[in-house]
C-alpha atoms as a PDB file:
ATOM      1  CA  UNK A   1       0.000   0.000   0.000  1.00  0.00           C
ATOM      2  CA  UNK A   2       1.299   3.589  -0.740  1.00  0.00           C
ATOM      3  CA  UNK A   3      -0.044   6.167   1.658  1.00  0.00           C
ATOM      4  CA  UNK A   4      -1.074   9.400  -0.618  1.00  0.00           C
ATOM      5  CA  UNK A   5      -2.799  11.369   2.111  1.00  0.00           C
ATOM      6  CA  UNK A   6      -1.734  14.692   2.830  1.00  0.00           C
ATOM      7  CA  UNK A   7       0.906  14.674   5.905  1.00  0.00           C
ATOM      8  CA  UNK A   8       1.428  11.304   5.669  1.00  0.00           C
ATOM      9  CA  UNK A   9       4.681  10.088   6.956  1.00  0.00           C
ATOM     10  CA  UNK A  10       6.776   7.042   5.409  1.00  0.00           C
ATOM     11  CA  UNK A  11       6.936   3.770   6.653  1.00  0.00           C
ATOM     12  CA  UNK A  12      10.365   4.338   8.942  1.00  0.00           C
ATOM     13  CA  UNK A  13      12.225   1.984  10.668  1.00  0.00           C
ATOM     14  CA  UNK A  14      10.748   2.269  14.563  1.00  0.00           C
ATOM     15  CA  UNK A  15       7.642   1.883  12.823  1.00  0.00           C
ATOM     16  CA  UNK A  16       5.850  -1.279  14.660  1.00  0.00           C
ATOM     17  CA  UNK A  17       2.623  -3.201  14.179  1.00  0.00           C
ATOM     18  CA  UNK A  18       0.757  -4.967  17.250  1.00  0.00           C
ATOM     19  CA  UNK A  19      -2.178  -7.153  17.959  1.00  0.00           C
ATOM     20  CA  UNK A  20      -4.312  -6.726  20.525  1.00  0.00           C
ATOM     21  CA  UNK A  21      -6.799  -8.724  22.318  1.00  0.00           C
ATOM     22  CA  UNK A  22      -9.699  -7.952  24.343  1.00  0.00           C
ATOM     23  CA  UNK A  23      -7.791  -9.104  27.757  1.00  0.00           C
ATOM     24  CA  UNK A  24      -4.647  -7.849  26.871  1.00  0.00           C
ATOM     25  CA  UNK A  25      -3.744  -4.780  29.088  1.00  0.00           C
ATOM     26  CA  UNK A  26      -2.444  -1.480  26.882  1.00  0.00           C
ATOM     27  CA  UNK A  27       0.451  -1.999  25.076  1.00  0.00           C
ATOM     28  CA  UNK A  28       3.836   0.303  24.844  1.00  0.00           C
ATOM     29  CA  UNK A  29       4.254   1.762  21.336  1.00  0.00           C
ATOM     30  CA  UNK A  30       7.140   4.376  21.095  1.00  0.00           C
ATOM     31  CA  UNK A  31       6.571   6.304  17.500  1.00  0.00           C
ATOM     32  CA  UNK A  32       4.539   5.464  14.989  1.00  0.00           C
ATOM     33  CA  UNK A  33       1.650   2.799  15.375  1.00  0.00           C
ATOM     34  CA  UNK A  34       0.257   0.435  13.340  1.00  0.00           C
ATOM     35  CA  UNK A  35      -2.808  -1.461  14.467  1.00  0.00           C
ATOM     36  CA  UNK A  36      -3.215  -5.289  12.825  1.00  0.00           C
ATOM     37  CA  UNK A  37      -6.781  -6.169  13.567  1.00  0.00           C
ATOM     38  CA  UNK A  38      -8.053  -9.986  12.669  1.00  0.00           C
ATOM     39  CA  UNK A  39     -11.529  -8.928  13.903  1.00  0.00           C
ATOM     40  CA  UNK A  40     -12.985  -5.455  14.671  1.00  0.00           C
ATOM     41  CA  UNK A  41     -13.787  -4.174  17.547  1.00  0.00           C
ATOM     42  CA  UNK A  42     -10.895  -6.249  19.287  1.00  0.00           C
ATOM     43  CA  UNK A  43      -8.763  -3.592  21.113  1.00  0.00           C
ATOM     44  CA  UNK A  44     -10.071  -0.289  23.394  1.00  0.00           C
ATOM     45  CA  UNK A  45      -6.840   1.453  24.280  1.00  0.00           C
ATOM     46  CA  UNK A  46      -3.264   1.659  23.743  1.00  0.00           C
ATOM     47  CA  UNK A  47      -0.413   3.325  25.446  1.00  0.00           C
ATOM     48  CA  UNK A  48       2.039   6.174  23.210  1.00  0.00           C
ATOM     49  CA  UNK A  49       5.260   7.366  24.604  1.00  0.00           C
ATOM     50  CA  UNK A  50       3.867   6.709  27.841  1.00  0.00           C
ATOM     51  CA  UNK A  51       0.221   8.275  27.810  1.00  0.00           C
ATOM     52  CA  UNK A  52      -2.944   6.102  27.580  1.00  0.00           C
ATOM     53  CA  UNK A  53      -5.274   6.251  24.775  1.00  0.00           C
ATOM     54  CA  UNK A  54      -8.686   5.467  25.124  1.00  0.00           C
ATOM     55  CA  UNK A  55      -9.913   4.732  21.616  1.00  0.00           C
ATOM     56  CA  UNK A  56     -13.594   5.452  20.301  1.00  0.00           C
ATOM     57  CA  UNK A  57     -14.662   2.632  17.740  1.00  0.00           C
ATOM     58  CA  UNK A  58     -15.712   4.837  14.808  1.00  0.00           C
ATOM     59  CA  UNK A  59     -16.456   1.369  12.897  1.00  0.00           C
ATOM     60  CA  UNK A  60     -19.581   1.453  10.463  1.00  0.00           C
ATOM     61  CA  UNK A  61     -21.025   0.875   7.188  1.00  0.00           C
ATOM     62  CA  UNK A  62     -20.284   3.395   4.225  1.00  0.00           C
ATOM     63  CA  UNK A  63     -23.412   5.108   3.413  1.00  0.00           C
ATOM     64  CA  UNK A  64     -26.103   4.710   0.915  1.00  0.00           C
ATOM     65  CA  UNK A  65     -28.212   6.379  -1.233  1.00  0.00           C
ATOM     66  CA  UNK A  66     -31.583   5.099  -3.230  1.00  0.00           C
ATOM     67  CA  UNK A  67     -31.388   4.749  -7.400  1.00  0.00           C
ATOM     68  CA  UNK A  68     -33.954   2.186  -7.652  1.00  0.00           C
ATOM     69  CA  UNK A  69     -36.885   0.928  -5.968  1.00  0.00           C
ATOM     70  CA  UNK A  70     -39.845  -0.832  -6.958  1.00  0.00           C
ATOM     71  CA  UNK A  71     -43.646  -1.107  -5.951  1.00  0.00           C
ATOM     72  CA  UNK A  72     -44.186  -4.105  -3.037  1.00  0.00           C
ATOM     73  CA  UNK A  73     -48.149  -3.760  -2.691  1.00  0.00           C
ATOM     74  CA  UNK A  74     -50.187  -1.209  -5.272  1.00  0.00           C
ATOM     75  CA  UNK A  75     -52.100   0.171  -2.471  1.00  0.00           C
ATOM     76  CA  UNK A  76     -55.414   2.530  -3.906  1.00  0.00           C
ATOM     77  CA  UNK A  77     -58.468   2.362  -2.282  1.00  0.00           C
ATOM     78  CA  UNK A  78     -62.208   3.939  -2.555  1.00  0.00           C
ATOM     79  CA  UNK A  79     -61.116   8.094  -2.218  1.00  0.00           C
ATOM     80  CA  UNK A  80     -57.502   7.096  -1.833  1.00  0.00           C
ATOM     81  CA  UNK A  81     -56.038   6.288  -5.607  1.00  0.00           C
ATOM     82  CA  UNK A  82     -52.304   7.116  -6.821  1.00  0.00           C
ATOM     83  CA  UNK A  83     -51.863   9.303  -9.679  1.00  0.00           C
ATOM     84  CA  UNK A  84     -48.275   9.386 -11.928  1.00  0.00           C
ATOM     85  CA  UNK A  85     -46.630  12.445 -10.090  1.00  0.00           C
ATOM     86  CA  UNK A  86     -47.308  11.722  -6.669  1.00  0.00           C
ATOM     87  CA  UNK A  87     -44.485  11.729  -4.105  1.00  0.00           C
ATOM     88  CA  UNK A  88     -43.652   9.805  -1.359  1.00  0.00           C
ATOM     89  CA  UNK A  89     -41.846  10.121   1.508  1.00  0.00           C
ATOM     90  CA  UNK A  90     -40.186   6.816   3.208  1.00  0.00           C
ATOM     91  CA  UNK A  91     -40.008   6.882   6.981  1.00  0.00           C
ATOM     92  CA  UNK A  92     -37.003   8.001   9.278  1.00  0.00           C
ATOM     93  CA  UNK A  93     -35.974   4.690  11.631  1.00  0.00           C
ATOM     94  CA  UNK A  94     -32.195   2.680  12.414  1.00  0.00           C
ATOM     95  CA  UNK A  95     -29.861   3.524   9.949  1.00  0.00           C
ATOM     96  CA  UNK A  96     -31.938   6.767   8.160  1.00  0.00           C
ATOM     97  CA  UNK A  97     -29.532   9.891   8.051  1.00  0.00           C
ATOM     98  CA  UNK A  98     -31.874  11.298   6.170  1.00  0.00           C
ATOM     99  CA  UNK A  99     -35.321   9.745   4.164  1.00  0.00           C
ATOM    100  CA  UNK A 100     -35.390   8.794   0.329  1.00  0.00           C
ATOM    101  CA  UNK A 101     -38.605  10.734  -1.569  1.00  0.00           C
ATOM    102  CA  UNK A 102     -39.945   8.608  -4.656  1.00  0.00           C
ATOM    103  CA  UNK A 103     -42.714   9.413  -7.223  1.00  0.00           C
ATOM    104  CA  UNK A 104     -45.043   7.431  -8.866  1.00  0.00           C
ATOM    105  CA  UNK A 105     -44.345   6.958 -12.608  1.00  0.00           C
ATOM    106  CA  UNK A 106     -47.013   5.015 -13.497  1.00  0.00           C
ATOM    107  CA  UNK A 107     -50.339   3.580 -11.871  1.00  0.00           C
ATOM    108  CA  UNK A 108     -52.939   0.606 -12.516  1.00  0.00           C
ATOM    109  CA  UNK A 109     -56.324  -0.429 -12.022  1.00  0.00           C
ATOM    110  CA  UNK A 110     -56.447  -2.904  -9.193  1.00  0.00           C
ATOM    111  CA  UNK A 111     -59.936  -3.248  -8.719  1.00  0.00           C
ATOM    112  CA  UNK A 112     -63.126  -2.227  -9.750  1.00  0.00           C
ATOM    113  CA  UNK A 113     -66.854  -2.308  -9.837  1.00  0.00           C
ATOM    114  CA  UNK A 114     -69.628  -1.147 -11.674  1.00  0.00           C
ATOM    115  CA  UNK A 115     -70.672   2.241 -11.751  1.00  0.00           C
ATOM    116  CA  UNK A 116     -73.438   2.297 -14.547  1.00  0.00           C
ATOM    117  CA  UNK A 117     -74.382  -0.649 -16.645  1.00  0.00           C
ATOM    118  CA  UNK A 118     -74.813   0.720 -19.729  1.00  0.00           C
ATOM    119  CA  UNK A 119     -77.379  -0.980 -22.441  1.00  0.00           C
ATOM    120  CA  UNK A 120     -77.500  -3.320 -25.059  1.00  0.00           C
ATOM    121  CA  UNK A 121     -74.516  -5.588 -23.720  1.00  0.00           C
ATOM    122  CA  UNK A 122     -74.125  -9.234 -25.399  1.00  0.00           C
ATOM    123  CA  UNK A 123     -75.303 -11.150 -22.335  1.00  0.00           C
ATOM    124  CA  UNK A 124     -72.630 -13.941 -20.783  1.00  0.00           C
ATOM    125  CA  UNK A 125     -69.234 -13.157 -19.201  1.00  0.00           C
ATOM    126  CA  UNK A 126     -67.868 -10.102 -21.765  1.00  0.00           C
ATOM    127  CA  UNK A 127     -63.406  -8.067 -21.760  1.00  0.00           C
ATOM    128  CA  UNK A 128     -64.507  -4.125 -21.362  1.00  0.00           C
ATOM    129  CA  UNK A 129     -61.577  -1.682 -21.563  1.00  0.00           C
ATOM    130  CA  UNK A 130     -60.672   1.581 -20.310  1.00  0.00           C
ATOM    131  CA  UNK A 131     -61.308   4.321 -22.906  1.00  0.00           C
ATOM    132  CA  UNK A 132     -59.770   7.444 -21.095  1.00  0.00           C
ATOM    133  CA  UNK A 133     -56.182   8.567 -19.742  1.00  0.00           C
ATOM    134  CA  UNK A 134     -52.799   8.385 -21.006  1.00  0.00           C
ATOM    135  CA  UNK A 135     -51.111   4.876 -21.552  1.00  0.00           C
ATOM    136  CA  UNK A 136     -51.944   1.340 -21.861  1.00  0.00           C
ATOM    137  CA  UNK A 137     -55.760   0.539 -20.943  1.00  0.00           C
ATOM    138  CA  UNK A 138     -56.659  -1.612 -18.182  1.00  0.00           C
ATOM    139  CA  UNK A 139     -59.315  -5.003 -19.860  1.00  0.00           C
ATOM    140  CA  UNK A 140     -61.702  -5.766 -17.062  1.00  0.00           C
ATOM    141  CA  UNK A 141     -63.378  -9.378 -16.816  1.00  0.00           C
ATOM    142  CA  UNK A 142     -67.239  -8.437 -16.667  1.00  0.00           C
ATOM    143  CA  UNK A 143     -70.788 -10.157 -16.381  1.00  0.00           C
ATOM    144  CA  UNK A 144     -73.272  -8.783 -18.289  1.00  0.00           C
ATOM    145  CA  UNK A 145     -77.082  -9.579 -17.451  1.00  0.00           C
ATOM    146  CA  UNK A 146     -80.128  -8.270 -19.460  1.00  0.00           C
ATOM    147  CA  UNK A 147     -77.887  -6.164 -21.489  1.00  0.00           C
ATOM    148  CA  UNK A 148     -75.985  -4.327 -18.705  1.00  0.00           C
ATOM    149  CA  UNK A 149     -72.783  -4.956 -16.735  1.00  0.00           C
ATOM    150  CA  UNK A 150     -73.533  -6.676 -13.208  1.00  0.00           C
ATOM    151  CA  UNK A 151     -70.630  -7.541 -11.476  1.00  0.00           C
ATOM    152  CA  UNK A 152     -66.601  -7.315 -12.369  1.00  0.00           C
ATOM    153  CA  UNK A 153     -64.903 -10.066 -12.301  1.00  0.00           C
ATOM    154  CA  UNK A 154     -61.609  -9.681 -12.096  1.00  0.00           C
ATOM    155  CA  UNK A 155     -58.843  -6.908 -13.607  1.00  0.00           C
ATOM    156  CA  UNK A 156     -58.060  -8.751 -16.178  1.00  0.00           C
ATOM    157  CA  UNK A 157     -54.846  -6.245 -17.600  1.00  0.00           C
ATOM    158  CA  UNK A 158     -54.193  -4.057 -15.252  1.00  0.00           C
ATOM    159  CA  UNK A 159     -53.000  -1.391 -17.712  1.00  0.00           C
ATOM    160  CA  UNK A 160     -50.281   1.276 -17.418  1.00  0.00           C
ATOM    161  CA  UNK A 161     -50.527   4.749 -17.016  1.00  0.00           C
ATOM    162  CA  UNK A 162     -48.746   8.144 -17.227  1.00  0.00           C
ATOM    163  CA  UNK A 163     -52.350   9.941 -16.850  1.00  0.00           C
ATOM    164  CA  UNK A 164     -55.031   8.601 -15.078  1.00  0.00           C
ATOM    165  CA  UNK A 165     -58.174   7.523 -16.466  1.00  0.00           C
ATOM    166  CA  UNK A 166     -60.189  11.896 -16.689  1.00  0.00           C
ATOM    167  CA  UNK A 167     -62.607  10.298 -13.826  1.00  0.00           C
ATOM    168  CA  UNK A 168     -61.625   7.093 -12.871  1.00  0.00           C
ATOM    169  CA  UNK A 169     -65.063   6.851 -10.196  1.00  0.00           C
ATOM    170  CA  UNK A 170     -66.917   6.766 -13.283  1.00  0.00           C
ATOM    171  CA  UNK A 171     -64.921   5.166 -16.481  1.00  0.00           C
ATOM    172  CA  UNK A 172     -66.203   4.909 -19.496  1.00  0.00           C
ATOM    173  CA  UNK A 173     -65.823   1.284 -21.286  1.00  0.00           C
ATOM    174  CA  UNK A 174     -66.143  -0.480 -24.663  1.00  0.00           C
ATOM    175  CA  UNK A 175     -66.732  -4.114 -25.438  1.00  0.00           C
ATOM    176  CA  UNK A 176     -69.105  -6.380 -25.332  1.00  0.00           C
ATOM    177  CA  UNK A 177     -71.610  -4.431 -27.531  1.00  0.00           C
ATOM    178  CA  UNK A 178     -72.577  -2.014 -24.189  1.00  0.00           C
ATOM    179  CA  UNK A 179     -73.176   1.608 -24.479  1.00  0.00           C
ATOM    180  CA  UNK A 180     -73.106   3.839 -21.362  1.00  0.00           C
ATOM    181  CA  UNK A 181     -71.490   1.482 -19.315  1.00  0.00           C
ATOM    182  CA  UNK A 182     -69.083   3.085 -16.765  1.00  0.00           C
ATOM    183  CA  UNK A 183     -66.573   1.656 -14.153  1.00  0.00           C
ATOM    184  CA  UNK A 184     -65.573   2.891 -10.424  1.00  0.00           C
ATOM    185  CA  UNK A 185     -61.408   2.215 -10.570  1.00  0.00           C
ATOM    186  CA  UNK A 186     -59.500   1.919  -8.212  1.00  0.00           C
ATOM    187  CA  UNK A 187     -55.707   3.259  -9.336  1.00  0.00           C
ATOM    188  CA  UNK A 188     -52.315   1.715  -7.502  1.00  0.00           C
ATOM    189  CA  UNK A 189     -48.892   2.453  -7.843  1.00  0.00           C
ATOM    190  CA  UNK A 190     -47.391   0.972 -10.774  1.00  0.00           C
ATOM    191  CA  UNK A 191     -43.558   1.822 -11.188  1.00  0.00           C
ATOM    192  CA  UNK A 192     -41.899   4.514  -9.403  1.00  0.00           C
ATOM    193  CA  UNK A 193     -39.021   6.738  -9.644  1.00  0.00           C
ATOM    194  CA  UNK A 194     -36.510   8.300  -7.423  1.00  0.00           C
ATOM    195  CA  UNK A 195     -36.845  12.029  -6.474  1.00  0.00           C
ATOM    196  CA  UNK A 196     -34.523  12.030  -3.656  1.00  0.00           C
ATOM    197  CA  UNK A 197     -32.078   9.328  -2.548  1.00  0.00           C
ATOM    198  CA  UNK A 198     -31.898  10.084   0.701  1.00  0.00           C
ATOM    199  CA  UNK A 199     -28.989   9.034   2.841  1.00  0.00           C
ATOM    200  CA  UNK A 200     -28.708   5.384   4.551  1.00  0.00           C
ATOM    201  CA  UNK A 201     -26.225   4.409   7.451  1.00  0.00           C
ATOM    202  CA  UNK A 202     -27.282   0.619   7.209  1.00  0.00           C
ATOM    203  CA  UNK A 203     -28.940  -1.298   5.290  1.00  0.00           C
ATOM    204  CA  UNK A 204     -32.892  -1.570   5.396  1.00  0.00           C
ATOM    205  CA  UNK A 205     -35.765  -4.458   5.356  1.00  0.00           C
ATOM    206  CA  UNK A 206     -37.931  -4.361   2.946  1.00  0.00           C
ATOM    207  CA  UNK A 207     -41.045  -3.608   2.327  1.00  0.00           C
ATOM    208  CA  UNK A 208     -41.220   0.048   3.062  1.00  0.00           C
ATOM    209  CA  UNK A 209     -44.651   2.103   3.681  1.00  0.00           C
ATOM    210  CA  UNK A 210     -44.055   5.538   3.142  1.00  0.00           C
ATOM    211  CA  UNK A 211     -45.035   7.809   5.908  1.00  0.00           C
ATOM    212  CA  UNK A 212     -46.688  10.339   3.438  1.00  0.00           C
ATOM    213  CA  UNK A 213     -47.488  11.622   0.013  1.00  0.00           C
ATOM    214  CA  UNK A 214     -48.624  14.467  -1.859  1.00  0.00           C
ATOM    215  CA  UNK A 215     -51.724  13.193  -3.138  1.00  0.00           C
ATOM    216  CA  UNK A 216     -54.539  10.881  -1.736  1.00  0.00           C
ATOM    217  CA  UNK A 217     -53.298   7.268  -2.266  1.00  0.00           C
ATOM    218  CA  UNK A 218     -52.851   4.997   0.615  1.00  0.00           C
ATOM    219  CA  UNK A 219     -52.011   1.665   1.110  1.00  0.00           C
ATOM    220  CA  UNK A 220     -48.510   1.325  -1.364  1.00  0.00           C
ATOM    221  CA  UNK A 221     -45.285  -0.800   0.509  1.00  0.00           C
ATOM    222  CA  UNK A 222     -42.158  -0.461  -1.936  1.00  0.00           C
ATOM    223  CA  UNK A 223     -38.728  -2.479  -2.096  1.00  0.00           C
ATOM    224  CA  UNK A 224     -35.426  -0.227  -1.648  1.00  0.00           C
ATOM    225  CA  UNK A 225     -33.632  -2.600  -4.839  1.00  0.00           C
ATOM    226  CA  UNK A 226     -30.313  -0.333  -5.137  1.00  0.00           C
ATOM    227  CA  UNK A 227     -28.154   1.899  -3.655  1.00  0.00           C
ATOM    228  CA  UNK A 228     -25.267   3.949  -5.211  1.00  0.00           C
ATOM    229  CA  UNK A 229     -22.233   4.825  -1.706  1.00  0.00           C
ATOM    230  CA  UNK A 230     -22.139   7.695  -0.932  1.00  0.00           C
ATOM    231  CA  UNK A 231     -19.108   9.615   0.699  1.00  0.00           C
ATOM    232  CA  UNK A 232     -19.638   8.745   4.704  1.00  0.00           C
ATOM    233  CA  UNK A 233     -18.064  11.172   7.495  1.00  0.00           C
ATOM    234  CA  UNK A 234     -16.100   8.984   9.632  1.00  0.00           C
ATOM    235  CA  UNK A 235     -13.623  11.146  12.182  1.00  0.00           C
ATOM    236  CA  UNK A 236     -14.393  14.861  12.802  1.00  0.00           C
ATOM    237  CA  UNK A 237     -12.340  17.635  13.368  1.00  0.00           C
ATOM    238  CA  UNK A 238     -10.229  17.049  16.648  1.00  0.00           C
ATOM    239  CA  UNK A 239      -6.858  18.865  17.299  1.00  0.00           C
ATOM    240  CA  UNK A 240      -6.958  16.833  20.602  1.00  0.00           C
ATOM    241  CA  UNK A 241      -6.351  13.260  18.067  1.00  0.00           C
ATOM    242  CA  UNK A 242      -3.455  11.348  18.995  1.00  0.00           C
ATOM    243  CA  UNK A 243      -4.667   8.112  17.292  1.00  0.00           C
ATOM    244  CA  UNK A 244      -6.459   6.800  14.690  1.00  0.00           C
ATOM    245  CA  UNK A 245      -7.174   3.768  12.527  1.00  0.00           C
ATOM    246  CA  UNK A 246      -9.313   2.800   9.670  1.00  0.00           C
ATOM    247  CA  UNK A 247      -9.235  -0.673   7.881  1.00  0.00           C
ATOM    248  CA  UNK A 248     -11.246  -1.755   4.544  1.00  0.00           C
ATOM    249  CA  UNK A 249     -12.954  -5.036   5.121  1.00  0.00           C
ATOM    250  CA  UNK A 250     -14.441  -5.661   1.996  1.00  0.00           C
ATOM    251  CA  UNK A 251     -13.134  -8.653   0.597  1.00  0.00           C
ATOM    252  CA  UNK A 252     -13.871  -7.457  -2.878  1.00  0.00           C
ATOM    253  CA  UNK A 253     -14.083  -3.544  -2.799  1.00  0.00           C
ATOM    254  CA  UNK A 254     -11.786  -0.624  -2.662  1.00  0.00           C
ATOM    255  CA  UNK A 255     -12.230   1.931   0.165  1.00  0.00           C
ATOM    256  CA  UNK A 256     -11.583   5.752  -0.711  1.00  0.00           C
ATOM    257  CA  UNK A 257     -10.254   8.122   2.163  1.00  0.00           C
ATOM    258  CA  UNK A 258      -9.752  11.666   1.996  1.00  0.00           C
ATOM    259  CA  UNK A 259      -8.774  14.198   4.616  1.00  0.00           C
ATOM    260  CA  UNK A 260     -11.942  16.276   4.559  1.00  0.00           C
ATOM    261  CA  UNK A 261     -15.726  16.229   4.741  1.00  0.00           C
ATOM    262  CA  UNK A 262     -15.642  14.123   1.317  1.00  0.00           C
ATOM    263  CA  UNK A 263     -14.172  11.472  -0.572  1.00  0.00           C
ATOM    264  CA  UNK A 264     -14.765  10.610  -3.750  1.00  0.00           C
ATOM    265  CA  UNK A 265     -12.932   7.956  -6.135  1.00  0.00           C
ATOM    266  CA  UNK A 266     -10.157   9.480  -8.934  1.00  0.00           C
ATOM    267  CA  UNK A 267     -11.015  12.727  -7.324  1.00  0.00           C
ATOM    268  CA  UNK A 268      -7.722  14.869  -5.896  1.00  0.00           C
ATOM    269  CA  UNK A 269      -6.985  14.265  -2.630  1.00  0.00           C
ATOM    270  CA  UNK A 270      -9.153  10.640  -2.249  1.00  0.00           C
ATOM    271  CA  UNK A 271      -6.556   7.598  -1.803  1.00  0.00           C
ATOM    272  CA  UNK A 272      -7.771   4.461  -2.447  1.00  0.00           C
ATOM    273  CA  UNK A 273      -7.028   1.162  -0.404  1.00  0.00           C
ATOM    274  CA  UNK A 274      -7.289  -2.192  -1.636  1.00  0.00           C
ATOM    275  CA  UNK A 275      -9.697  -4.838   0.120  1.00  0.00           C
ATOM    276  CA  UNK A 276      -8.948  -7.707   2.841  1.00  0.00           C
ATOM    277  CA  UNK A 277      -7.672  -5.348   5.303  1.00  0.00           C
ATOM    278  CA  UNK A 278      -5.883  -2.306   3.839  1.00  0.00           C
ATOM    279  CA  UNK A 279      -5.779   1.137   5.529  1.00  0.00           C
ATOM    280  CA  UNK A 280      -4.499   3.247   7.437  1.00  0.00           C
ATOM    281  CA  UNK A 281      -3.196   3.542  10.949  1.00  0.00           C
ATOM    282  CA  UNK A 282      -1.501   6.986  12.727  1.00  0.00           C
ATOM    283  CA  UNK A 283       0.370   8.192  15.977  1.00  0.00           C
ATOM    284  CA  UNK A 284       2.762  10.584  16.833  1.00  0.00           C
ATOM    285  CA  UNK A 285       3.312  13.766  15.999  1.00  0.00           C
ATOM    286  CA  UNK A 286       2.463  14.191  12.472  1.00  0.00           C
ATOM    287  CA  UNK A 287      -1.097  12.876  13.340  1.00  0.00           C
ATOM    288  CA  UNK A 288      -3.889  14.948  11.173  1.00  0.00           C
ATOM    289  CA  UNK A 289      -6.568  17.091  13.163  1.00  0.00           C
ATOM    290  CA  UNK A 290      -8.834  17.396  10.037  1.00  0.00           C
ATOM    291  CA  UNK A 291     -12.185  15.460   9.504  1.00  0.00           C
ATOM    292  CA  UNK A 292     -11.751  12.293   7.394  1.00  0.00           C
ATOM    293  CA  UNK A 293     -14.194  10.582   5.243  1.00  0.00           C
ATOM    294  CA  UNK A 294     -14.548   7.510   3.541  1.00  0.00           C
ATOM    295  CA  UNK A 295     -16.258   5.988   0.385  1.00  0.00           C
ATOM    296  CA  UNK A 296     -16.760   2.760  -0.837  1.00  0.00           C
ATOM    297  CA  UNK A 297     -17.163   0.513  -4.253  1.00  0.00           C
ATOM    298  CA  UNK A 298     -20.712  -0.446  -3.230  1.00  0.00           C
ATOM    299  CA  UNK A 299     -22.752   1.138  -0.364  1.00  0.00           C
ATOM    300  CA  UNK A 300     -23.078  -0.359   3.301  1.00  0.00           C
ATOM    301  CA  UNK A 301     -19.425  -1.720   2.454  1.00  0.00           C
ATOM    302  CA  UNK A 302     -18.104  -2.532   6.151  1.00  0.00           C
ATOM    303  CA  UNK A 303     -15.310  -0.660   7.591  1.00  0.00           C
ATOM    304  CA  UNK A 304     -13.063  -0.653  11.041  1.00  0.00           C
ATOM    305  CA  UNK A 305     -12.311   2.867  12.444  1.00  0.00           C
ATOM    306  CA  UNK A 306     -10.907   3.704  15.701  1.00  0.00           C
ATOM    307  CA  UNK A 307      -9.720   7.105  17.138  1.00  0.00           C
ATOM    308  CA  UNK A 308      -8.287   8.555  20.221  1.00  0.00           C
END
């Protein structure tokens, strides 16, 4: 590994790495300090030039935010329907820094029932579709007595659309040789976009049921599918540092650091450190005060950090 951070001495020849475990009592180091840790978390102070150092485990996930998500449950209900453009906020909880905000791309009929039966229907069990709204139509599965629609069946296409039916309580429908036949939709949350990505410390469980939204739907769960890393503050500001550590454990992925509030990879500055256990590990004098962030190859990538 070469160290490319700002102020960051060479390897020199006092230089010494140590092991620590849980039992062990604080350990010596004159000079420099390198920390080798099989398993995070496994040390909680060590001893410079003849001061104790308590350390702080600063160990995490690097952070997350949403590019794709997809709709769980529809949701819709009598006086609560989605409409394309509505936006919805996901809940705060464990791991939230700060909520993702999606919109609804497209809806769909998931239910329905009759609002007029028209006339002149071919009796028997008769596909009506949608006539109104911008997009693919929903086909409804209908029964048709004396001429008129009497029940729904079942949706039988749900349909797809970037305007909703112009009154989906009453909408119009063909087939079947009716006229004036109307249906009362009920319009769910089809596909959705991402307005706002939010920022995640962790990762989350899916589904999701967003806490609000700008229209009237209700009822919609979605699935958080993808998540682009975001740069992820790690050690703040601290002229009183004497110590710190931070360790890539990705087995797979890089890990960006910069001396900063961001880090970002082939940006100047960022230094990148190889998986299975590269990093970086300071004491002494030429210690930085500065805030330090890290990024990752893939969000909630798993890092060791320790300062003191």
């Amino acid at each position: 590994m070469v160290n490319t951070l700002p102020n960051a001495p060479a390897v020199t020849a006092n230089s010494v790495s140590v092991a620590l475990a849980t039992d062990q009592a604080p350990v010596q180091v004159v000079g420099k300090c390198g920390i080798d840790q099989t398993t995070p978390g496994v040390t909680n102070a060590i001893v410079v030039t003849g001061g104790a150092i308590s350390l702080i485990d600063r160990s995490g996930y690097i952070r997350g935010g949403v590019i794709g998500a997809t709709v769980q449950t529809a949701g819709g209900a009598a006086g609560h329907i989605y409409s394309p453009g509505d936006t919805l906020i996901l809940p705060t909880g464990a791991g939230v820094v700060a909520p993702a905000a999606l919109t609804v791309a497209t809806t769909q009929v998931v239910a329905a029932t009759v609002a007029a039966g028209g006339t002149g229907g071919a009796n028997g069990t008769q596909t009506v579709i949608g006539t109104t709204g911008t997009g693919i139509k929903f086909q409804a599965s209908v029964t048709v007595a004396g001429g008129a629609i009497t029940a729904v069946l079942s949706i039988a296409a749900a349909g797809s659309y970037t305007v909703n039916p112009t009154t989906p309580a009453a909408e119009p429908v063909s087939g079947g040789s009716l006229a004036g036949a109307q249906l009362n939709l009920i319009m769910g949350a089809a596909t959705l976009t991402v307005s706002a990505p939010g920022i995640y410390g962790a990762p989350q469980t899916n589904p999701i049921v967003p806490v609000s939204t700008s229209g009237s739907g209700s009822g919609v769960a979605v699935n958080l599918m993808s998540f682009s890393p975001l740069s992820t503050p790690v050690f703040s500001s601290n002229s009183g540092r004497q110590y710190f550590m931070f360790r890539n454990e990705s087995s797979s992925q890089n890990l960006g650091a910069s001396i900063g509030a961001t880090a970002a990879f082939g940006a100047v500055g960022t230094t990148t450190f190889g998986p299975n256990g590269d990093g970086w590990s300071e004491a002494g004098g030429r210690i930085p005060s500065n805030a330090i962030a890290l990024i990752g190859g893939t969000a909630f990538q798993q890092f060791t950090a320790w300062e003191g």
